[in-house]
Protein backbone atom coordinates (compact mmCIF):
# COMPACT_ATOMS: atom_id res chain seq x y z
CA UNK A 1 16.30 -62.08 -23.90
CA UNK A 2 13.92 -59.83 -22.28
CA UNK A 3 15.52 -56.86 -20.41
CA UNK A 4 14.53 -54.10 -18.21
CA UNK A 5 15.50 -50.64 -19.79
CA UNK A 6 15.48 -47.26 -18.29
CA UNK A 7 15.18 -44.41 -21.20
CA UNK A 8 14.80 -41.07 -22.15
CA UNK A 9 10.90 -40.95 -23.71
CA UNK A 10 11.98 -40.06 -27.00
CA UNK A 11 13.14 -43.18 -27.57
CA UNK A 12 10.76 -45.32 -27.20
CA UNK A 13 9.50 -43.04 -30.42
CA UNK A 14 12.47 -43.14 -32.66
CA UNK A 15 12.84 -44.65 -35.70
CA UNK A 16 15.33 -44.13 -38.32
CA UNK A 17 13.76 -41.91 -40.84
CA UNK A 18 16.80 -43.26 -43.20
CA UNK A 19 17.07 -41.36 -47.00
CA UNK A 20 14.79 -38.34 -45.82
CA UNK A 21 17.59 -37.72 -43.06
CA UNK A 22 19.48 -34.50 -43.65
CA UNK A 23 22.55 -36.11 -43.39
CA UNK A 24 23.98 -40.32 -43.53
CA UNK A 25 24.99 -41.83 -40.56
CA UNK A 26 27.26 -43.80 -43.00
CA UNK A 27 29.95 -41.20 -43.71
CA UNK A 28 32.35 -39.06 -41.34
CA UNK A 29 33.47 -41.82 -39.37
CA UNK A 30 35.33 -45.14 -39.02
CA UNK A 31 33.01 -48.28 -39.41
CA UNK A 32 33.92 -50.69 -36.62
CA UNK A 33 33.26 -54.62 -37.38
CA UNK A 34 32.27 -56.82 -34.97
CA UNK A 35 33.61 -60.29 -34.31
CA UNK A 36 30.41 -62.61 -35.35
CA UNK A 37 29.73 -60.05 -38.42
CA UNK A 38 33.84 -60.40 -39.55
CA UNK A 39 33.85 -63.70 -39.98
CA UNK A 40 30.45 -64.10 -41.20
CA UNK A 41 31.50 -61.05 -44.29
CA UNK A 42 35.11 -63.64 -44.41
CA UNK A 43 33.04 -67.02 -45.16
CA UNK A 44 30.99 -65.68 -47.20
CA UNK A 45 29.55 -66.84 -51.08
CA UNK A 46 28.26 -65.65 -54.21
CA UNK A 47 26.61 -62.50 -54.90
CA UNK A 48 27.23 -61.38 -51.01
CA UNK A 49 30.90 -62.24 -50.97
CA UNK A 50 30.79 -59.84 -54.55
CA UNK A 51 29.97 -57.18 -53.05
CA UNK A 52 31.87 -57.48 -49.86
CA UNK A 53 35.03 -58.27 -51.82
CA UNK A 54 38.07 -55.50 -51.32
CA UNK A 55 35.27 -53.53 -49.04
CA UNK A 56 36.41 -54.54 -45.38
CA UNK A 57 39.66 -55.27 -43.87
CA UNK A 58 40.72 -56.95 -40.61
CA UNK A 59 41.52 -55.06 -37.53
CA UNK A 60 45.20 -55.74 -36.69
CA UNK A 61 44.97 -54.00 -33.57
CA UNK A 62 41.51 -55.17 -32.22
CA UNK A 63 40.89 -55.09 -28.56
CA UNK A 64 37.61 -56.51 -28.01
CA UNK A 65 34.94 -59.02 -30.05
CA UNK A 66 33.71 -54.99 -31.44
CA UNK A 67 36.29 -54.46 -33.36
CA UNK A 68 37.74 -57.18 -35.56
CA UNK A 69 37.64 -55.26 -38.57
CA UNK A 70 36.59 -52.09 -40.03
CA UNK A 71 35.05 -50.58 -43.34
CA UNK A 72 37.19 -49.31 -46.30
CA UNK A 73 36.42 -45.98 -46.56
CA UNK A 74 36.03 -44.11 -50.01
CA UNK A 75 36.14 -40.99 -50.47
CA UNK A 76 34.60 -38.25 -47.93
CA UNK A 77 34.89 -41.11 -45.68
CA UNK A 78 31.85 -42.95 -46.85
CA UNK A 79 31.04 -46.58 -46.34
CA UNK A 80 31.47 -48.16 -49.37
CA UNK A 81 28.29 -49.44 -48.99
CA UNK A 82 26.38 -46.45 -49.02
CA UNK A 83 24.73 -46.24 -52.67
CA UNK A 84 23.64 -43.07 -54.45
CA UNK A 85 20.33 -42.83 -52.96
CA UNK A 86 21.86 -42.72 -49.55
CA UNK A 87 20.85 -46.09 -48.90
CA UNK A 88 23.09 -49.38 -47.77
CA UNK A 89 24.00 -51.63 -50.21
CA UNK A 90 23.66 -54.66 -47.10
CA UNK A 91 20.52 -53.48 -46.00
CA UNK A 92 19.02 -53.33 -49.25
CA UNK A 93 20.04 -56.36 -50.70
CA UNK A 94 20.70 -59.02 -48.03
CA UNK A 95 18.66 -57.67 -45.10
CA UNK A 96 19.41 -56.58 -41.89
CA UNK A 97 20.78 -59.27 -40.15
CA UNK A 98 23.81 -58.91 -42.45
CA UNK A 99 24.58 -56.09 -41.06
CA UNK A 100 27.53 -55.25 -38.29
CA UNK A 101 26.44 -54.40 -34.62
CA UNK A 102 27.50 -50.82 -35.66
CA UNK A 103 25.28 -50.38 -37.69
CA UNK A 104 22.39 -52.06 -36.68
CA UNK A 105 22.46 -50.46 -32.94
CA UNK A 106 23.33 -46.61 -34.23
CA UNK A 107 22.49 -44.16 -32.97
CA UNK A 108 21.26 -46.26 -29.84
CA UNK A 109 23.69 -46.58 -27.00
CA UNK A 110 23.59 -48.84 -24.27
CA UNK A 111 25.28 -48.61 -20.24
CA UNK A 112 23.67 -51.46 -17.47
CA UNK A 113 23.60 -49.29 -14.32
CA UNK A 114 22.49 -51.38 -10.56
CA UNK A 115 21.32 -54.22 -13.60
CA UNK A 116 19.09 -52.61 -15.58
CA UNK A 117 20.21 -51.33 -19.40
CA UNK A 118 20.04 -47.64 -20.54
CA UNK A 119 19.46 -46.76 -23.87
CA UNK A 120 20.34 -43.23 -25.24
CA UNK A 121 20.93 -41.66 -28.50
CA UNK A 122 23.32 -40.16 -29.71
CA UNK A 123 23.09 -36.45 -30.55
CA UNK A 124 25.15 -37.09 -33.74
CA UNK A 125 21.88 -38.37 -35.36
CA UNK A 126 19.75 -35.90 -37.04
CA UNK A 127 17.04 -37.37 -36.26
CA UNK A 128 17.58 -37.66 -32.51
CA UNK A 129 18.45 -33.83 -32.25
CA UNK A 130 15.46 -32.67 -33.50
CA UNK A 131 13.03 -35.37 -31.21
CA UNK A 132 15.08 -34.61 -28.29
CA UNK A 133 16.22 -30.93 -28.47
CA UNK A 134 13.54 -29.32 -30.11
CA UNK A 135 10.57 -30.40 -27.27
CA UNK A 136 10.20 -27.57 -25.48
CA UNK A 137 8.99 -29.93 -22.85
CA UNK A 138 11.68 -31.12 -20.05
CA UNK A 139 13.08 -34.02 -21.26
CA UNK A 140 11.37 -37.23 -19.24
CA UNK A 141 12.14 -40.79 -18.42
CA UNK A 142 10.35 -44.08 -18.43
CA UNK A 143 11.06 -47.49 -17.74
CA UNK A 144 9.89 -50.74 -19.66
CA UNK A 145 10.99 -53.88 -21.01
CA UNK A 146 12.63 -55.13 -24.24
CA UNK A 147 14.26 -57.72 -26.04
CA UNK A 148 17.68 -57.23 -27.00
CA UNK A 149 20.37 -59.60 -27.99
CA UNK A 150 23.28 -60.02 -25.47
CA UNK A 151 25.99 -60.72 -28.05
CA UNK A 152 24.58 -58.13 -30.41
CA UNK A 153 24.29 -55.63 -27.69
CA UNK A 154 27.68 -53.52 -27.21
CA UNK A 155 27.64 -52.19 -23.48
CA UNK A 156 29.73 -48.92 -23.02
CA UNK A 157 30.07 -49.07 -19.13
CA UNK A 158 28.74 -51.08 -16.40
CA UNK A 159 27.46 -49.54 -13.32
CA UNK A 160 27.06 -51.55 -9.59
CA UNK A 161 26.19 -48.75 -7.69
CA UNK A 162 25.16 -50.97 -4.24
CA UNK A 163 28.79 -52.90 -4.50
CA UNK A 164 30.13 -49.37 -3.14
CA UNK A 165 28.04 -48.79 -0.46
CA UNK A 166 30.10 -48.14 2.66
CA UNK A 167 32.93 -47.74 0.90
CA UNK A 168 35.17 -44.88 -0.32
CA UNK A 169 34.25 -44.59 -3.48
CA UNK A 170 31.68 -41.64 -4.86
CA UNK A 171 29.80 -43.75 -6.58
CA UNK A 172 27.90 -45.39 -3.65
CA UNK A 173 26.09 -42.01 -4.34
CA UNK A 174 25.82 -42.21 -7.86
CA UNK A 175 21.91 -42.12 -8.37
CA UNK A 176 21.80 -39.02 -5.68
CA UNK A 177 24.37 -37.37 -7.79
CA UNK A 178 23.16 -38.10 -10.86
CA UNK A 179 19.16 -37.21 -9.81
CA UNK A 180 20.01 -33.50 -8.22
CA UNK A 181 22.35 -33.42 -11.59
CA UNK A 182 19.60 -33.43 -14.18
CA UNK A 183 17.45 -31.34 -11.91
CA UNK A 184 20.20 -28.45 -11.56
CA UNK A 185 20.12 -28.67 -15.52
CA UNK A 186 16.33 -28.90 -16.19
CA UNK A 187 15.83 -25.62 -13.37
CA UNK A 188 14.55 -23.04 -15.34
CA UNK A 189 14.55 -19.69 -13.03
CA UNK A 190 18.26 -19.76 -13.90
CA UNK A 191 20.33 -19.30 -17.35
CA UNK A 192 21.95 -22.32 -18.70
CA UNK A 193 25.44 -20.70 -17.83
CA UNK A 194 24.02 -19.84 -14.32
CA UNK A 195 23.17 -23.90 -14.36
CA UNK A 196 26.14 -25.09 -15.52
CA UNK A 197 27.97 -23.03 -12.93
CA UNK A 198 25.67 -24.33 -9.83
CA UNK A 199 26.84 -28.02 -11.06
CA UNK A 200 30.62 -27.61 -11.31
CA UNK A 201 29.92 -25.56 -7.56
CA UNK A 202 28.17 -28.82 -6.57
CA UNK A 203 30.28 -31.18 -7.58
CA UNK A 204 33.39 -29.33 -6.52
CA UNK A 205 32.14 -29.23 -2.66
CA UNK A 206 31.63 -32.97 -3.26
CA UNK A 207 35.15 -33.41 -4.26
CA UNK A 208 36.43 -31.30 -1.26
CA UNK A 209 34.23 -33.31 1.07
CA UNK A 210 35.88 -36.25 -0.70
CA UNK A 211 39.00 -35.61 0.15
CA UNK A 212 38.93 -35.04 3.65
CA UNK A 213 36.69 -38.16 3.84
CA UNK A 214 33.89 -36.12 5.16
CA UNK A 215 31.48 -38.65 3.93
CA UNK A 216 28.53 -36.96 6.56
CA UNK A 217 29.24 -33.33 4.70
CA UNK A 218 28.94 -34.88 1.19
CA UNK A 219 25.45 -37.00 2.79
CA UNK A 220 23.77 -33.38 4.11
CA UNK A 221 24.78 -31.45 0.71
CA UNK A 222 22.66 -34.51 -0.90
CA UNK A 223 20.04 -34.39 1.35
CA UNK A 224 19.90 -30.72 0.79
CA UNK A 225 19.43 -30.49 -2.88
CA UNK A 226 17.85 -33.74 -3.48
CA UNK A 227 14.26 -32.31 -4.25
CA UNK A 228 13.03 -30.33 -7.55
CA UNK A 229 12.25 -27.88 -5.33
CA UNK A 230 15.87 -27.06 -3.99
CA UNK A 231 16.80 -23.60 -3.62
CA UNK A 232 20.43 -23.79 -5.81
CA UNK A 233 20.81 -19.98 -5.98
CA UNK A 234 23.87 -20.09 -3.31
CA UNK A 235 26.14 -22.17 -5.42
CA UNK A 236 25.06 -19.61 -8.47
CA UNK A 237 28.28 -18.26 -9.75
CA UNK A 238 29.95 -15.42 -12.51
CA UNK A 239 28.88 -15.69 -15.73
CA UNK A 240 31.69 -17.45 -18.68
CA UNK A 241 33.66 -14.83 -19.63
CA UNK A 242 35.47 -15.93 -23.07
CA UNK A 243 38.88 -14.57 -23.79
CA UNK A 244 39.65 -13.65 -27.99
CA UNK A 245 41.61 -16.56 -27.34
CA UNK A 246 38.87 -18.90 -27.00
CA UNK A 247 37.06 -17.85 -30.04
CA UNK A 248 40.30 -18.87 -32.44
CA UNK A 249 41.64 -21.62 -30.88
CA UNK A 250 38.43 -23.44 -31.93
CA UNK A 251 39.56 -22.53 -35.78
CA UNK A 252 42.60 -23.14 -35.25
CA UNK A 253 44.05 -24.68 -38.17
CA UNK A 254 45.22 -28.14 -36.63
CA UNK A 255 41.88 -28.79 -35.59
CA UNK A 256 40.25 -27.90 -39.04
CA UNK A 257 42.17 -30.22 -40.81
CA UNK A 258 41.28 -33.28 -38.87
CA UNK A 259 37.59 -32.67 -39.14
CA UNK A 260 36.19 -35.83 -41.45
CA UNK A 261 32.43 -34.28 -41.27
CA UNK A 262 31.38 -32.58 -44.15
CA UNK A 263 28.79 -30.77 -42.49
CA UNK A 264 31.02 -29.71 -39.80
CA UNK A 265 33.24 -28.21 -42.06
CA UNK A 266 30.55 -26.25 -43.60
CA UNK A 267 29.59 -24.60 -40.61
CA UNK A 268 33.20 -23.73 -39.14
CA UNK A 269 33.30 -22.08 -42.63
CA UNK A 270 30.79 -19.99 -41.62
CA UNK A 271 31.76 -19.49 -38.09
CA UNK A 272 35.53 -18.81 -39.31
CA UNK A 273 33.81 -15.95 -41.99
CA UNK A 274 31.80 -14.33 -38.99
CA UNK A 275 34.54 -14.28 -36.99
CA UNK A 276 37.04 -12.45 -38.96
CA UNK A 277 34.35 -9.74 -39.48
CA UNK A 278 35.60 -8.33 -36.22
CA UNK A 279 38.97 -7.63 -34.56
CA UNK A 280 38.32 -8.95 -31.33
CA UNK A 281 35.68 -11.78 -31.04
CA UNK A 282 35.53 -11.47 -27.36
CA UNK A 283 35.09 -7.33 -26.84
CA UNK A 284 32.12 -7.34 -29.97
CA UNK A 285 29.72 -9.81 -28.42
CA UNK A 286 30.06 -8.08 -24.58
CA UNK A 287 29.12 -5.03 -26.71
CA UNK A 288 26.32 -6.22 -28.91
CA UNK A 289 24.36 -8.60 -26.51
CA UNK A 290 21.85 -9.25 -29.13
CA UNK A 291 23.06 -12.91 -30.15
CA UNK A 292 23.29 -13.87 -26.23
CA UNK A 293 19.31 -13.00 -25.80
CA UNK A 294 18.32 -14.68 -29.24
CA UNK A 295 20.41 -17.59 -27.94
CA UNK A 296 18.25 -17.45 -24.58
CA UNK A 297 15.27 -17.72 -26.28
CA UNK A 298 15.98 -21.17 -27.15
CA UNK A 299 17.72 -22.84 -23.80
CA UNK A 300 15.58 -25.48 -23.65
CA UNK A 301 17.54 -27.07 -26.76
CA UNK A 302 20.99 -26.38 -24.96
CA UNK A 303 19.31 -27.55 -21.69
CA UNK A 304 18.09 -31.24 -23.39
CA UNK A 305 21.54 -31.49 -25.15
CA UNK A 306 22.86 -31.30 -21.66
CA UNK A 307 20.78 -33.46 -19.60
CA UNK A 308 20.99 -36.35 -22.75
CA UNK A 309 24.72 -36.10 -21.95
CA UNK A 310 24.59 -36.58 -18.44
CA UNK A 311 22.33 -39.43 -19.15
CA UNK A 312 24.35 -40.93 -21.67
CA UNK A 313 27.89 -40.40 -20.32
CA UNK A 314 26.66 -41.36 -16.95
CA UNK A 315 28.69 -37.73 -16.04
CA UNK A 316 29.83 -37.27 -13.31
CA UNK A 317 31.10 -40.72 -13.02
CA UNK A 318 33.11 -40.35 -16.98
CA UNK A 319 36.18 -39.20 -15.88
CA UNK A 320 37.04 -41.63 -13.44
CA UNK A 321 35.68 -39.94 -9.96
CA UNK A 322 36.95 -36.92 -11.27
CA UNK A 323 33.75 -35.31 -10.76
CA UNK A 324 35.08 -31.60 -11.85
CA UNK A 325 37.67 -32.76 -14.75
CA UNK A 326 33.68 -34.80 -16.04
CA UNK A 327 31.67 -31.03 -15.88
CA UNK A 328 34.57 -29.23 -17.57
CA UNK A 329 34.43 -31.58 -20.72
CA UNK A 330 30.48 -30.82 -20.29
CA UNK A 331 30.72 -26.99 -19.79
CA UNK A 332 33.28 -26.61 -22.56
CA UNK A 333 30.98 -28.63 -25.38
CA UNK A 334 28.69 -26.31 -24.50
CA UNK A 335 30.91 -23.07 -25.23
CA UNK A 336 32.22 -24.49 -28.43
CA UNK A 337 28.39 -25.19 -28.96
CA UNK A 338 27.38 -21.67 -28.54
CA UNK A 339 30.43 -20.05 -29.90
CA UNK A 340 29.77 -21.47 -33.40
CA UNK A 341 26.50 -20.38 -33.36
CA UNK A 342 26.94 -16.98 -32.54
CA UNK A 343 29.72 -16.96 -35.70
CA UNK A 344 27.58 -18.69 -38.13
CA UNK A 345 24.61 -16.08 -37.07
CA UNK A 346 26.95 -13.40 -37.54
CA UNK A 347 28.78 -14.56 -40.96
CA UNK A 348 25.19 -15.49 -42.14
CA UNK A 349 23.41 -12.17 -40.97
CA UNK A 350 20.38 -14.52 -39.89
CA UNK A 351 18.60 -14.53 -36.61
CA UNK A 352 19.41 -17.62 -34.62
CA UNK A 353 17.00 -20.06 -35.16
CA UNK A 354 16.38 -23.78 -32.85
CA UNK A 355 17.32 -25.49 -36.18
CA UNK A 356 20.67 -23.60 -36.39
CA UNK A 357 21.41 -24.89 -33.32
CA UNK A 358 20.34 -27.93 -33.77
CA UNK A 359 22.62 -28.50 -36.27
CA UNK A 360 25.74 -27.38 -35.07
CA UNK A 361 25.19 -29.77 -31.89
CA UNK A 362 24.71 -32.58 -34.53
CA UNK A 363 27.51 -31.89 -36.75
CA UNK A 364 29.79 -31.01 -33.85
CA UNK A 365 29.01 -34.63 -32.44
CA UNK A 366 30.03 -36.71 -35.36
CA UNK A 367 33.40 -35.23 -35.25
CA UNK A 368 34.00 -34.39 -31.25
CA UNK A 369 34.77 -37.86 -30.27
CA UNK A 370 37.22 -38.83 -32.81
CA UNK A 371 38.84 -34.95 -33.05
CA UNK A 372 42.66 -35.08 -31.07
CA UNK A 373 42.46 -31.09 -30.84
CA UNK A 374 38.57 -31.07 -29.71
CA UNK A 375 39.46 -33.91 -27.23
CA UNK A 376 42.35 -31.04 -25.98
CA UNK A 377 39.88 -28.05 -26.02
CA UNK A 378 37.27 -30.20 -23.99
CA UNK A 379 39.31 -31.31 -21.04
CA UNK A 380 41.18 -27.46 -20.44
């Protein structure tokens, strides 16, 4: 069927670059097994059913048509289908329609907001870092049509922004939210802390309005900042200031044990190494401000990263209508973002480079959404 979709530009312009990627999207992570694709891989004959055999298993606790079954996983957590030239077996042999939704939709995500479908990507893909995050240009959105398969399509939330209208629910306000959102992350006279700040401020006075039902003070706050143009600088506040604690609860021990990407494990490796080069994480860096300006230098990356996520994760409306408990997971990605960085830089003695960073934001997303101890670090 032909849709309307709404879309960051990059991706009308990605492709999947497949073996010349730096990395496989078919490792790190469980393999989820649609339905349709289940018992298509059960019924099947010959030299496909050969080399399905012993490869896939059913899902004994599936909860939706997604999830019926799941990849065996060798070891490194690869798909067992993924061949020594970093290719898939399925792909290669029996063609694409053979595939599982999984895999034939990553690293595209879909949400239908007020009936028209979103499609993102997902910052774990190489590929999609380096489109989105390296363009020094603020990232842009266009609208078009496409054909997409309903039953083939796996929706992560659904949207009817007009059914709240008069009600008291936030999200009757979701597109004014969401517009002044991205604009308070894409303005540039202020630091990406100093923007991150000015959103949690923002949504917080929502929240207050919220709760003493002061709908027409939560209407004149939107009407005040919803223009490019908006002067922000009165809901600027202090800068993050990161405890030692900060820096070695994200190496803590539990956490590095559950990590299943092998690239992430590299770089905590190095961020663990720069790390222990000082006594006190924390007291070094407000001394030797040298990493926080090379790391300014390059806040358009940090700034795309963040306004994909809003985009993707429909923040603020993630957490429920928790609007603040939605910018804390944000803010705190960001500090573990940063923080690794600044290790790595410092165990590698290199300057900090847009490809670094890059990096660390890719291999930190394979692993953040499946991580028990990340989960805990993100929502503090």
């Amino acid at each position: 069927m032909k849709v309307n979709i709404f879309m960051p530009k990059y991706m009308a312009e990605f492709k999947c670059i497949s073996s010349s990627c730096t990395d496989t999207c078919c490792a790190g992570w469980d393999i989820n097994i649609d339905e349709d694709t289940y018992n298509k891989y059960k019924n099947s004959t010959g030299d496909f059913n050969k080399l399905l055999d012993g490869k896939y298993v059913k899902n004994k606790d599936e909860y939706d048509s997604f999830n019926q079954g799941f990849m065996v996983l060798k070891e490194k957590s690869r798909c067992p289908f993924l061949n020594c030239n970093m290719l898939c077996d399925i792909h290669g042999g029996f063609g694409e329609e053979e595939l599982c939704i999984t895999c034939k939709s990553y690293p595209r995500v879909f949400n239908i907001v007020d009936d028209v479908y979103e499609k993102n990507g997902l910052p774990s893909c190489p590929e999609i870092c380096s489109m989105a995050f390296l363009n020094k240009d603020k990232m842009e959105f266009i609208e078009g049509e496409e054909e997409l398969e309903e039953k083939n399509t796996e929706i992560r939330r659904i949207i009817d922004s007009a059914a709240f209208d008069g009600t008291d629910s936030l999200l009757q306000y979701f597109w004014d939210i969401r517009v002044i959102s991205i604009n308070i992350m894409q303005s540039r006279k202020f630091s990406i802390e100093e923007r991150l700040n000015i959103l949690k401020a923002f949504y917080v006075q929502i929240e207050e309005s919220h709760a003493s039902s002061e709908f027409d003070l939560i209407e004149e706050l939107l009407e005040e900042f919803n223009d490019e143009e908006s002067d922000y600088s009165r809901l600027r506040g202090l800068k993050f200031k990161e405890d030692n604690k900060f820096y070695t609860d994200i190496a803590e021990s539990a956490l590095v044990e559950n990590i299943r990407s092998v690239r992430l494990k590299e770089c905590l490796k190095d961020y663990i190494n720069g790390m222990t080069k000082v006594n006190n994480m924390s007291e070094f860096l407000n001394h030797t401000p040298k990493y926080f300006k090379e790391l300014e230098s390059y806040s358009y990356v940090f700034e795309n990263y963040l306004v994909n996520q809003i985009f993707k994760d429909l923040i603020p409306f993630n957490k429920g209508e928790s609007l603040v408990k939605s910018v804390n997971v944000l803010i705190n990605s960001y500090r573990i973002i940063k923080a690794y960085i600044i290790g790595i830089a410092m165990s590698n003695k290199e300057e900090i480079k847009g490809e670094q960073i890059v990096r660390v934001i890719q291999a930190l997303s394979k692993d953040i959404e499946h991580n028990k101890v990340f989960k805990e670090l993100l929502e503090r």
